[in-house]
Protein backbone atom coordinates (compact mmCIF):
# COMPACT_ATOMS: atom_id res chain seq x y z
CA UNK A 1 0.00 0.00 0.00
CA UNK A 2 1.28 3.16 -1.05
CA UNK A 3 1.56 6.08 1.88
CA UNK A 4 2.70 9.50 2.17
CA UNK A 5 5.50 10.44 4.86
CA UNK A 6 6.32 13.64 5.92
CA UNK A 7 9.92 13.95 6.85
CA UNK A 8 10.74 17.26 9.48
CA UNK A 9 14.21 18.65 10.44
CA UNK A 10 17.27 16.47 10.67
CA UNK A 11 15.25 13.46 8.80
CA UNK A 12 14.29 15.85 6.16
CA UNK A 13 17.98 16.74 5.73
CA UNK A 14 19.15 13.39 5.53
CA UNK A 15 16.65 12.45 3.13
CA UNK A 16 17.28 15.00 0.64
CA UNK A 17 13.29 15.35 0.57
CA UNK A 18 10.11 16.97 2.25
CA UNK A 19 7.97 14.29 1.52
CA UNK A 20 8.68 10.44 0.54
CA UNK A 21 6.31 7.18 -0.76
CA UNK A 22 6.46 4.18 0.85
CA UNK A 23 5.24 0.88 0.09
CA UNK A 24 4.21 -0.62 3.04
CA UNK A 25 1.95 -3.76 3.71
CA UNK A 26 -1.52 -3.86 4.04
CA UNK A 27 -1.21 -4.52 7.33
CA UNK A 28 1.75 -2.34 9.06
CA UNK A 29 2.39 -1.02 12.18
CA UNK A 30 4.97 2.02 13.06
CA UNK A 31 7.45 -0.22 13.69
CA UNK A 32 7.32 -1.68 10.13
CA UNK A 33 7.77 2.01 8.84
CA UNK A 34 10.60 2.23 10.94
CA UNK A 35 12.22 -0.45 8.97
CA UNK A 36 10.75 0.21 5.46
CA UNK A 37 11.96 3.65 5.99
CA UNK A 38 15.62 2.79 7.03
CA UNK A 39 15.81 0.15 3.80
CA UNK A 40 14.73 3.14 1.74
CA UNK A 41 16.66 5.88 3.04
CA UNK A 42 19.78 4.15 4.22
CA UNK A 43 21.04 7.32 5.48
CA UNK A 44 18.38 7.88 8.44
CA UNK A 45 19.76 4.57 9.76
CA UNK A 46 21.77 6.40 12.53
CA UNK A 47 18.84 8.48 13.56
CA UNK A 48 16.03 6.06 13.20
CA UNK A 49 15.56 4.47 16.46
CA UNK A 50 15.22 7.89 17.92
CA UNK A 51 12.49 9.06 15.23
CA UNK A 52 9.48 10.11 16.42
CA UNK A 53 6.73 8.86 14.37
CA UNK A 54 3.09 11.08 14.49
CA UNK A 55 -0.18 9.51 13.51
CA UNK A 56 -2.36 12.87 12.75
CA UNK A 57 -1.70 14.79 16.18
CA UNK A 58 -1.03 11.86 18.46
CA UNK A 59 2.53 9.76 18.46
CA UNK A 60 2.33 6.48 17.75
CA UNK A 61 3.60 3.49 19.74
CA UNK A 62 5.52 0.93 17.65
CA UNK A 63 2.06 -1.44 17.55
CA UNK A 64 0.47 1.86 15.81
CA UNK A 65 -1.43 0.66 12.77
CA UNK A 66 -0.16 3.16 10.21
CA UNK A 67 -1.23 1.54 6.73
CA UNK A 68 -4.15 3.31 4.90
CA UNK A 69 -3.30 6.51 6.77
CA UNK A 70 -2.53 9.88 5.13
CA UNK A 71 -1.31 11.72 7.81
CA UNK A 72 2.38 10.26 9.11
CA UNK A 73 5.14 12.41 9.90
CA UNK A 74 8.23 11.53 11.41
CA UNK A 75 11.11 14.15 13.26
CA UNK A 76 13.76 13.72 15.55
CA UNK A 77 13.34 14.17 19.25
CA UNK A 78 12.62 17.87 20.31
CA UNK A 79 14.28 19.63 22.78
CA UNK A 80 14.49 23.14 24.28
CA UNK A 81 13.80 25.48 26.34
């Protein structure tokens, strides 16, 4: 199934892009994003256990059922002040 990620900050910057389409079972959870994202964009691999992964305005666990859905985002840990 074909879904829409939007990348933010350091995991936009590594990925060279805004946006990205993955192909991701019919059936996935965040945690299988996690890994279809680090196969596609090798270059998030030192960053991606520490990616935060958003399901509309709520973060998801790694059991998060993310197929079908259009609005995933992921972004590094925030911190500040």
């Amino acid at each position: 199934m074909k879904t829409v990620l939007k990348l933010f900050a350091r995991a936009r910057d590594l990925a060279g892009a805004a946006t990205l389409e993955l192909d991701l079972p019919d059936v996935a959870s965040a945690a299988d994003l996690r890994v279809v994202l680090g196969e596609r964009v090798p270059a998030l691999q030192p960053i991606l256990s520490s990616l935060l992964i958003a399901v509309g305005n709520d973060y998801a666990s790694p059991s998060t059922t993310v197929a079908g859905r259009t609005d995933l985002a992921v972004f590094p840990p925030v911190s500040g002040g």
